[in-house]
Protein backbone atom coordinates (compact mmCIF):
# COMPACT_ATOMS: atom_id res chain seq x y z
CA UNK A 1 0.00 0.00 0.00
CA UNK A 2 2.67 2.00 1.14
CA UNK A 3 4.62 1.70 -2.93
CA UNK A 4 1.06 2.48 -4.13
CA UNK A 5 0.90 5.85 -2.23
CA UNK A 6 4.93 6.76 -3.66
CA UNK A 7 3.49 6.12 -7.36
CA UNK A 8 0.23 8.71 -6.53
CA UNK A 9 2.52 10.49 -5.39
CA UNK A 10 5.07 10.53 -8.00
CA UNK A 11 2.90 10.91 -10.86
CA UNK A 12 1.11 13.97 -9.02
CA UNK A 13 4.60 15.48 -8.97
CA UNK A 14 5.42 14.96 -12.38
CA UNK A 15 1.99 16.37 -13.80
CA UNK A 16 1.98 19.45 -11.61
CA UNK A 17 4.04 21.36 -13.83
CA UNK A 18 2.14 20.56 -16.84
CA UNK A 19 -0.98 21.36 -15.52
CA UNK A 20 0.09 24.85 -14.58
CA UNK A 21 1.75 25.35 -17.90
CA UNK A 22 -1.50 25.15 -19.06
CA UNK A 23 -3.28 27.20 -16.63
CA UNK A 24 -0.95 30.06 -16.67
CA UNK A 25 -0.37 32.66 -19.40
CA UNK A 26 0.70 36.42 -20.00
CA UNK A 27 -0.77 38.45 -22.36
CA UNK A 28 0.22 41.72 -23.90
CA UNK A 29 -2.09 44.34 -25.80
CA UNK A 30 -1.75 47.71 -27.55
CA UNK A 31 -4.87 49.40 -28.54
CA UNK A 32 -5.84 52.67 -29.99
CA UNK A 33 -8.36 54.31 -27.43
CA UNK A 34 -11.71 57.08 -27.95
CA UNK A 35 -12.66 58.99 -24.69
CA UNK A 36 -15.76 61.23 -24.36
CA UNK A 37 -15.09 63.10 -21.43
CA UNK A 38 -18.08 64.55 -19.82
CA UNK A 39 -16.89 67.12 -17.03
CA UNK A 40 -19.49 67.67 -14.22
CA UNK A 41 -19.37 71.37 -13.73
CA UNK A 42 -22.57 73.15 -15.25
CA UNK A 43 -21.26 75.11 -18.47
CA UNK A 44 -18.48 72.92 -19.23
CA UNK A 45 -19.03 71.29 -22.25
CA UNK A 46 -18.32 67.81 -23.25
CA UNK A 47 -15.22 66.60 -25.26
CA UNK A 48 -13.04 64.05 -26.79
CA UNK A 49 -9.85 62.30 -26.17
CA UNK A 50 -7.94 60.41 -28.64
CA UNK A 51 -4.53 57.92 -27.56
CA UNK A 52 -3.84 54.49 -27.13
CA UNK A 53 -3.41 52.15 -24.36
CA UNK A 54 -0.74 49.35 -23.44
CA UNK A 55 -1.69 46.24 -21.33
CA UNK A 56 -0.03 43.20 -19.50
CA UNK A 57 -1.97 41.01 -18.16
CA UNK A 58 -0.78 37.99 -16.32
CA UNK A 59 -3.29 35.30 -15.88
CA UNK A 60 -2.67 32.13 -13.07
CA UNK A 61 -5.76 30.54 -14.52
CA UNK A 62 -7.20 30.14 -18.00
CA UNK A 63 -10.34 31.93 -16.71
CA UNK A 64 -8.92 34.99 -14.42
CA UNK A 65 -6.12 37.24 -14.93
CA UNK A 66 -4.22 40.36 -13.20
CA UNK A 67 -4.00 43.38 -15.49
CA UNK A 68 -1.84 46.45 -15.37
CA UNK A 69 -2.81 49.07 -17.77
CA UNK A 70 -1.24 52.45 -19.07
CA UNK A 71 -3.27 55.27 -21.03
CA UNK A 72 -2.03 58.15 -22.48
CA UNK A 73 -4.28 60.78 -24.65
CA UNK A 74 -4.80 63.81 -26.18
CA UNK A 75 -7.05 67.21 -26.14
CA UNK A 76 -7.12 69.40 -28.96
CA UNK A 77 -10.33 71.02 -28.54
CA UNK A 78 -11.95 71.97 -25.67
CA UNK A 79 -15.74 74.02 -26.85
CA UNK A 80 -14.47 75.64 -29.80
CA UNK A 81 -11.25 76.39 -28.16
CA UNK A 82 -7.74 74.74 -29.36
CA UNK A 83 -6.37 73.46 -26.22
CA UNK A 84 -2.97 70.94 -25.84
CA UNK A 85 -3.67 69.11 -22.42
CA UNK A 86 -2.60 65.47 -21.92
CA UNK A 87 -4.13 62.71 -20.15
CA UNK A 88 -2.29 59.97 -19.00
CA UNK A 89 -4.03 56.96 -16.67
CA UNK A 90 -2.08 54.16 -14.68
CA UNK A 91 -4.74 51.07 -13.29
CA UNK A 92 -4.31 47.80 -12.45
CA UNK A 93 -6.84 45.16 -11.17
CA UNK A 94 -8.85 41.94 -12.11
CA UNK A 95 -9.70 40.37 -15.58
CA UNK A 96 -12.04 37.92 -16.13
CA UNK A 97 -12.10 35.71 -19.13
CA UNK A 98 -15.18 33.58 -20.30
CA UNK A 99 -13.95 30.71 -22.62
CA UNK A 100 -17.44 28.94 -23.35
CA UNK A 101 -17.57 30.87 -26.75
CA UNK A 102 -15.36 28.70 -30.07
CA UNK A 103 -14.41 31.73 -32.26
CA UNK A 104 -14.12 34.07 -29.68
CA UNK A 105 -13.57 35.01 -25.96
CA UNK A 106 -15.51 37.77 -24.10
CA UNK A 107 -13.45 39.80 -21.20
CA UNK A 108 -14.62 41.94 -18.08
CA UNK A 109 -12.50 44.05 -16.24
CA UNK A 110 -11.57 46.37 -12.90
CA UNK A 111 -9.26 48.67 -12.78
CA UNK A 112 -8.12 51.25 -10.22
CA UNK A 113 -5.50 53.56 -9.96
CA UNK A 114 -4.49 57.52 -11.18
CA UNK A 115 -5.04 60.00 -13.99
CA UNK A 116 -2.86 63.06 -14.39
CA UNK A 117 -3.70 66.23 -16.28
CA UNK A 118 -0.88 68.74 -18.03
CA UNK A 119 -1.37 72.03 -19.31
CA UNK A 120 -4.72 73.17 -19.61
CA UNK A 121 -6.64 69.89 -18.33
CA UNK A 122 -10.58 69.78 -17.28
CA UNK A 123 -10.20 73.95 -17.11
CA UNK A 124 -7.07 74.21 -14.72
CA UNK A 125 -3.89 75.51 -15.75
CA UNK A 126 -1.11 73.43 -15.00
CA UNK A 127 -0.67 69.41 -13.85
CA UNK A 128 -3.21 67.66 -11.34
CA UNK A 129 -3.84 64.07 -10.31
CA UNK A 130 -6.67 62.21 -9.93
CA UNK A 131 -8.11 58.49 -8.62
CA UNK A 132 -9.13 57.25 -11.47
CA UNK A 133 -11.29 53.89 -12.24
CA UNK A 134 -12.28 51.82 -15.17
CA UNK A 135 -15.04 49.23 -14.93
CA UNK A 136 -15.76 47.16 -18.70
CA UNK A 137 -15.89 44.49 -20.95
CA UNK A 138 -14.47 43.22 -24.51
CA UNK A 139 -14.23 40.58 -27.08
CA UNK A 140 -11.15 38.59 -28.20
CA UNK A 141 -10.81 37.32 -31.23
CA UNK A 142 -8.11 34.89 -32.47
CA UNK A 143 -6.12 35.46 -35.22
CA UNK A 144 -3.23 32.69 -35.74
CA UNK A 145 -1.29 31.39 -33.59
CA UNK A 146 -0.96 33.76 -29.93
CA UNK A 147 -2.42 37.05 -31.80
CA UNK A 148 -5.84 38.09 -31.70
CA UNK A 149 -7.77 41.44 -32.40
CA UNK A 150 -9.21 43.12 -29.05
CA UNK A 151 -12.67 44.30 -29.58
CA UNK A 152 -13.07 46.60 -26.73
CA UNK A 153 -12.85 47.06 -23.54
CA UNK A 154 -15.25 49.49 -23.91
CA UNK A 155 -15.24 51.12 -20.15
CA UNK A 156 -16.93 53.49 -17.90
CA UNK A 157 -14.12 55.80 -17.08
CA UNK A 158 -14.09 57.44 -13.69
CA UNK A 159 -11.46 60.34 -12.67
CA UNK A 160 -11.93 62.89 -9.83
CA UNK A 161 -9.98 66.13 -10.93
CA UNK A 162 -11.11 69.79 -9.44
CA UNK A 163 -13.02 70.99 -12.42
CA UNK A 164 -12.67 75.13 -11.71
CA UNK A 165 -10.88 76.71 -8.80
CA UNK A 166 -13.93 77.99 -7.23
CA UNK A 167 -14.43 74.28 -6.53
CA UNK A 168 -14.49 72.98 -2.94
CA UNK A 169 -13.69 69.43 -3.11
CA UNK A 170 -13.35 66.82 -6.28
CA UNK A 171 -15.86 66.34 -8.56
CA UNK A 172 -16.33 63.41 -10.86
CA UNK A 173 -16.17 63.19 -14.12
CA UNK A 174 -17.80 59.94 -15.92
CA UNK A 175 -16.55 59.42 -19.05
CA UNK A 176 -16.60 56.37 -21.57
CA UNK A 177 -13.73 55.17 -22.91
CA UNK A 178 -14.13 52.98 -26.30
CA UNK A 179 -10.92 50.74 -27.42
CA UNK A 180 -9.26 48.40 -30.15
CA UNK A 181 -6.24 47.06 -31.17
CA UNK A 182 -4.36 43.61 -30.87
CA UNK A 183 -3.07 40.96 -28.55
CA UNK A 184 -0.06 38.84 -28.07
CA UNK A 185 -0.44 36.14 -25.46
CA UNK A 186 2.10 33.81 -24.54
């Protein structure tokens, strides 16, 4: 009984490692990214945001993943005025995957973290930072091999920067942020 138990044992040893080569992965996307920023202060009119976006994921199961995420885009017009402000977000938080799909694979994710603001951002002169928050879902879609084409995540995008200096406080600002590009998993 006892050899029996060593053999288990043994072969539970040996297919440990394949098992969690399976399991495990790390992915890697670059997207081009829309926002339409919609400030909260009464007057302030709504505009857009145009960047990309650069992801790494790493995921310990086939069905869950840990993503880090950077953002960076770009203002030109603000109203009808020509602005140049920059706005860059850092998140990182939990991906889920669902795999019960054949051609494809549908995503949901949550990410928290910071914005910042140069020049001229949401009608302050000068840099500011902000707790930022993106909450959304997207489609993968596989190409050959490890690529695939990222449909999505289209997100609800949440940053708290002092619209006006008048302002006591934060305010939010709940945008929606609309992306695409590809993916590289290994």
């Amino acid at each position: 009984m006892r050899k029996l138990a060593y053999l288990v044992g043994l072969f539970a040893l040996v297919g440990l490692p394949a098992v969690a080569q399976e399991s495990r992965s790390k992915d890697l996307s670059l997207e081009y990214s829309y926002i339409r920023a919609n400030p909260s202060t009464a007057g302030f009119p709504n505009f857009d945001a145009n960047g990309g976006t650069a992801s790494f994921a790493f995921n310990p199961r086939s069905w869950y993943g840990i993503a880090g995420e950077f953002g960076d885009y770009h203002v030109g017009q603000f109203g009808g005025t020509s602005i140049d402000t920059n706005l860059i977000t850092y998140m990182a938080g939990p991906r889920f995957y669902f795999h019960h799909f054949g051609r494809f694979t549908p995503f949901a994710q949550e990410l928290f973290g910071a914005a910042h603001s140069s020049s001229v951002g949401f009608g302050i002169p000068g840099s500011r930072n902000s707790f930022a928050m993106a909450l959304g879902a997207g489609v993968d879609v596989p190409l050959k091999s490890h690529w695939s084409v990222r449909l999505g995540p289209v997100d609800y995008l949440l940053t708290e920067f002092p619209e006006t200096t008048a302002a006591a406080g934060r305010k939010t600002q709940n945008n929606l942020r609309v992306s695409g590009g590809v993916r590289w998993r290994f």
